[in-house]
C-alpha atoms as a PDB file:
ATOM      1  CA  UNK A   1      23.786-125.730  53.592  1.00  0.00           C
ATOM      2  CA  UNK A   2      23.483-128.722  50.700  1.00  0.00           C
ATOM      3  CA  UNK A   3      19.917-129.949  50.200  1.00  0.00           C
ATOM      4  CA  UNK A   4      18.266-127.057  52.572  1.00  0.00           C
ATOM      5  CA  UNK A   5      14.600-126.678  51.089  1.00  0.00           C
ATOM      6  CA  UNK A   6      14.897-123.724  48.252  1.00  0.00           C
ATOM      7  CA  UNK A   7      11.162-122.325  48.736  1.00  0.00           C
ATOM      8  CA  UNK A   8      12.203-121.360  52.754  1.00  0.00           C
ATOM      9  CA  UNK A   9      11.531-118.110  52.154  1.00  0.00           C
ATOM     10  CA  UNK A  10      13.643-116.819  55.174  1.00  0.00           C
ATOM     11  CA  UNK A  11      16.671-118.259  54.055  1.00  0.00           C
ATOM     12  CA  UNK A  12      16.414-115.770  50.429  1.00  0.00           C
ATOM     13  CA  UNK A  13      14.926-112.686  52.433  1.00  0.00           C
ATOM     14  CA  UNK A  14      17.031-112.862  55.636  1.00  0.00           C
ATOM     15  CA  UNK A  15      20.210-113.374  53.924  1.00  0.00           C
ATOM     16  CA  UNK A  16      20.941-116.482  56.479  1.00  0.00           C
ATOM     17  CA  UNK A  17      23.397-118.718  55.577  1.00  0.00           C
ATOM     18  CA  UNK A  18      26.391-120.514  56.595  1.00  0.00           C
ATOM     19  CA  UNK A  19      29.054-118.987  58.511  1.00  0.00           C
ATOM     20  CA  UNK A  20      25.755-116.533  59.773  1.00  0.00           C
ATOM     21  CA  UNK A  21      25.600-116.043  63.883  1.00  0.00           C
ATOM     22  CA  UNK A  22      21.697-115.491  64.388  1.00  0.00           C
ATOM     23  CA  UNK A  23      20.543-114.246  68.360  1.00  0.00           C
ATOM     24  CA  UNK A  24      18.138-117.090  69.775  1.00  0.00           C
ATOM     25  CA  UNK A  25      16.436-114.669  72.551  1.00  0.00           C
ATOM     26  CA  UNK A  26      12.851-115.979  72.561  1.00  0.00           C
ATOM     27  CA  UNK A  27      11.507-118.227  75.437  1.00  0.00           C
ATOM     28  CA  UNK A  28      10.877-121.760  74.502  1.00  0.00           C
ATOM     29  CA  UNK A  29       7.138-121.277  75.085  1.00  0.00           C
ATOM     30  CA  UNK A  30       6.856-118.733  72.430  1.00  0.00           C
ATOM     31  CA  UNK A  31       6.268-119.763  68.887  1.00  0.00           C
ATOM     32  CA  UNK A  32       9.461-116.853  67.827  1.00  0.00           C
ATOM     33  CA  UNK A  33      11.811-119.200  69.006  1.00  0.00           C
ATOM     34  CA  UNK A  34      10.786-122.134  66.217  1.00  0.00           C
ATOM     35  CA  UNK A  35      11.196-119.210  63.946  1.00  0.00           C
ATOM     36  CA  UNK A  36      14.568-117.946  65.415  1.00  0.00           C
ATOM     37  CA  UNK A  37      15.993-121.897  65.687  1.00  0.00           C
ATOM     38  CA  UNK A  38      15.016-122.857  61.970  1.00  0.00           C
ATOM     39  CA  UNK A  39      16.299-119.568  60.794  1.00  0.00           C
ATOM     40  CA  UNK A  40      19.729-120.912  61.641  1.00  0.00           C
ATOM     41  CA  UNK A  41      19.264-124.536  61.674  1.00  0.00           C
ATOM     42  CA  UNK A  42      17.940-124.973  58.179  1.00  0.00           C
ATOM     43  CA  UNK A  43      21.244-122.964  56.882  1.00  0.00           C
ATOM     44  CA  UNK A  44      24.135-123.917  58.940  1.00  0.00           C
ATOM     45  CA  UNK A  45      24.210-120.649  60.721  1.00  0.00           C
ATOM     46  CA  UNK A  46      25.186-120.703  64.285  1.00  0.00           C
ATOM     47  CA  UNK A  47      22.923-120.043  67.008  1.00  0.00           C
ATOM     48  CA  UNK A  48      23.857-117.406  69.678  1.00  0.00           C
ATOM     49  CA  UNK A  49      21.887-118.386  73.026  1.00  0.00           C
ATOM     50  CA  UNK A  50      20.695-114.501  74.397  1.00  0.00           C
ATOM     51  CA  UNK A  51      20.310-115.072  78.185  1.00  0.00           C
ATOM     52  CA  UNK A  52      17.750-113.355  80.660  1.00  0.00           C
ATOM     53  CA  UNK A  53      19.996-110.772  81.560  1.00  0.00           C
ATOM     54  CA  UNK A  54      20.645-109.617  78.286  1.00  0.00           C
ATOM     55  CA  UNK A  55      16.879-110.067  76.744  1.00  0.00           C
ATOM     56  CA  UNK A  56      15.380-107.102  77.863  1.00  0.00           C
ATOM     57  CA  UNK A  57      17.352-104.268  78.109  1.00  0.00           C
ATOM     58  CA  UNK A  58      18.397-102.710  74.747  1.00  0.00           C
ATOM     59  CA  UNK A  59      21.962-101.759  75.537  1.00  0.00           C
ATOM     60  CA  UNK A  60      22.430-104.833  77.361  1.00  0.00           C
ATOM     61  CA  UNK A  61      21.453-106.921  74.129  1.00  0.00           C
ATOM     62  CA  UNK A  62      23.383-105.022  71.837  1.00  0.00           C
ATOM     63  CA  UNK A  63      26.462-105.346  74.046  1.00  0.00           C
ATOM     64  CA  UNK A  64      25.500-108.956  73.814  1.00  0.00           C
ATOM     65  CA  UNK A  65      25.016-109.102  69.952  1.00  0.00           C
ATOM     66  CA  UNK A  66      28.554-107.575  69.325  1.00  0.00           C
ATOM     67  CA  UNK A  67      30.532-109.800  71.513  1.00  0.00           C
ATOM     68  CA  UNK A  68      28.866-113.349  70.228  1.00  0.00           C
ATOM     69  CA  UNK A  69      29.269-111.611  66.733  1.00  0.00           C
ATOM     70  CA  UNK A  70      25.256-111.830  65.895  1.00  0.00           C
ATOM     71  CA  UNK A  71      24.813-111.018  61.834  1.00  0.00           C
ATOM     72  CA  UNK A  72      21.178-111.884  62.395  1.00  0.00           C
ATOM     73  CA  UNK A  73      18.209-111.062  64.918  1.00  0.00           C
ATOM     74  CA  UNK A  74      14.608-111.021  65.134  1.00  0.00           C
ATOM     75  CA  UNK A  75      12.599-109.120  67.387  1.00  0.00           C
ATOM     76  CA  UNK A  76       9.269-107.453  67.814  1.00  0.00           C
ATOM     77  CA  UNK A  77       8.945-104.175  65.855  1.00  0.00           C
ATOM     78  CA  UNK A  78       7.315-102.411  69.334  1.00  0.00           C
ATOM     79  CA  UNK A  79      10.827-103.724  70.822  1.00  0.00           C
ATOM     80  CA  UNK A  80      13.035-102.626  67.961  1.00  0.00           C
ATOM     81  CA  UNK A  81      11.386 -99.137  68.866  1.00  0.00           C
ATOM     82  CA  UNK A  82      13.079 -99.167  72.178  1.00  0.00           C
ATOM     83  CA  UNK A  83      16.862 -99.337  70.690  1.00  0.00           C
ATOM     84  CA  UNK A  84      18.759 -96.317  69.387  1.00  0.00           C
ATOM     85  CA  UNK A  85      19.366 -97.367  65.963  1.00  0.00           C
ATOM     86  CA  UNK A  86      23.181 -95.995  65.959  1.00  0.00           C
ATOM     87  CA  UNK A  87      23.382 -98.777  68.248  1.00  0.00           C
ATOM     88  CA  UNK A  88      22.232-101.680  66.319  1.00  0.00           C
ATOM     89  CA  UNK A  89      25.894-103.343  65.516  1.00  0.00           C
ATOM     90  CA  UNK A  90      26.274-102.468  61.788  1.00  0.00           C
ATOM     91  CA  UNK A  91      26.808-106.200  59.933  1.00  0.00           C
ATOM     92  CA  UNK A  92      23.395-106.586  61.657  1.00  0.00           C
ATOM     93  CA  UNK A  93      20.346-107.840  59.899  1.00  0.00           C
ATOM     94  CA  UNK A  94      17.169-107.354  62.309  1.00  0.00           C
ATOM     95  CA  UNK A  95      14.363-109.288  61.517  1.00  0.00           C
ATOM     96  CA  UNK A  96      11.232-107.728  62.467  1.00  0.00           C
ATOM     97  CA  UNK A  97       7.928-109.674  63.036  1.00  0.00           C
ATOM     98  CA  UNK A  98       4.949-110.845  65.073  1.00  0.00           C
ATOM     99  CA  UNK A  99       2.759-107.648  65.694  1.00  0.00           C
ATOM    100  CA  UNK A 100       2.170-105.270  63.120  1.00  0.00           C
ATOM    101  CA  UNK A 101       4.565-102.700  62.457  1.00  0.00           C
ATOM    102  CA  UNK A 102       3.849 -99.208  60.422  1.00  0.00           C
ATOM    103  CA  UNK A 103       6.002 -97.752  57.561  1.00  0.00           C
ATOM    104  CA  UNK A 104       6.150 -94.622  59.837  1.00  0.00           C
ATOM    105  CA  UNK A 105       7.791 -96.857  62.471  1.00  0.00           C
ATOM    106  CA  UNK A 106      10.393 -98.684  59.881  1.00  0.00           C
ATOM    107  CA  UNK A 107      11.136 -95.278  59.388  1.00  0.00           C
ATOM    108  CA  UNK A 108      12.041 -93.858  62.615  1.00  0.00           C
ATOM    109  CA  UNK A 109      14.106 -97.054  63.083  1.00  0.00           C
ATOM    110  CA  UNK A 110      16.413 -96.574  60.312  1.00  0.00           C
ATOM    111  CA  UNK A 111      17.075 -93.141  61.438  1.00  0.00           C
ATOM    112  CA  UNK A 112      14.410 -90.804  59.584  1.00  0.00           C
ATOM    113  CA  UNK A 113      14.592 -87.070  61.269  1.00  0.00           C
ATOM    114  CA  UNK A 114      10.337 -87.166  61.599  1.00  0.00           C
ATOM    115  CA  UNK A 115       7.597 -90.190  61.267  1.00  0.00           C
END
């Protein structure tokens, strides 16, 4: 997006841009869903509205992620946990933030045999 502020850090490390789908899942009243708006806004990206139904089961979401085409998602790493990774649709990039998350977690996520 022309004349998007070049020190938004997100924007260089997320790999959001134009033409990127990112998830919107957060509840208004949480301060993920500034995070998970701006992410797209500031770029030109489109934003994928995640409904209740979807939110909080892992298979559910991913079935939701693949059929609005999500490239882009953030989520809890404590969340991320919960999802078989060969799941996770492929053109994908997961975000992960909010609580701290151990290397031996990141790990396990992207498919290491032991922690």
């Amino acid at each position: 997006m022309q004349g998007s502020p070049t020190w938004w850090p997100e924007r260089r490390w997320c790999g959001v841009e134009e033409g990127a789908v990112v998830a919107q899942a957060a509840s208004p009243g949480f301060d993920a869903s500034v995070f998970e708006m701006t992410m797209g806004l500031l770029t030109g990206a489109t934003g994928a509205l995640i409904t209740d139904e979807h939110r909080d089961s892992g298979d559910a979401l991913m079935a939701e992620w693949a059929r609005l085409g999500v490239t882009h998602a953030f989520m809890v790493g404590s969340f991320a946990l919960t999802l078989d990774p060969a799941s996770i649709p492929e053109d994908v990039t997961l975000v992960l933030a909010g609580e701290a998350f151990l290397a031996q977690f990141a790990a396990a996520l992207a498919g290491a045999s032991d922690w």
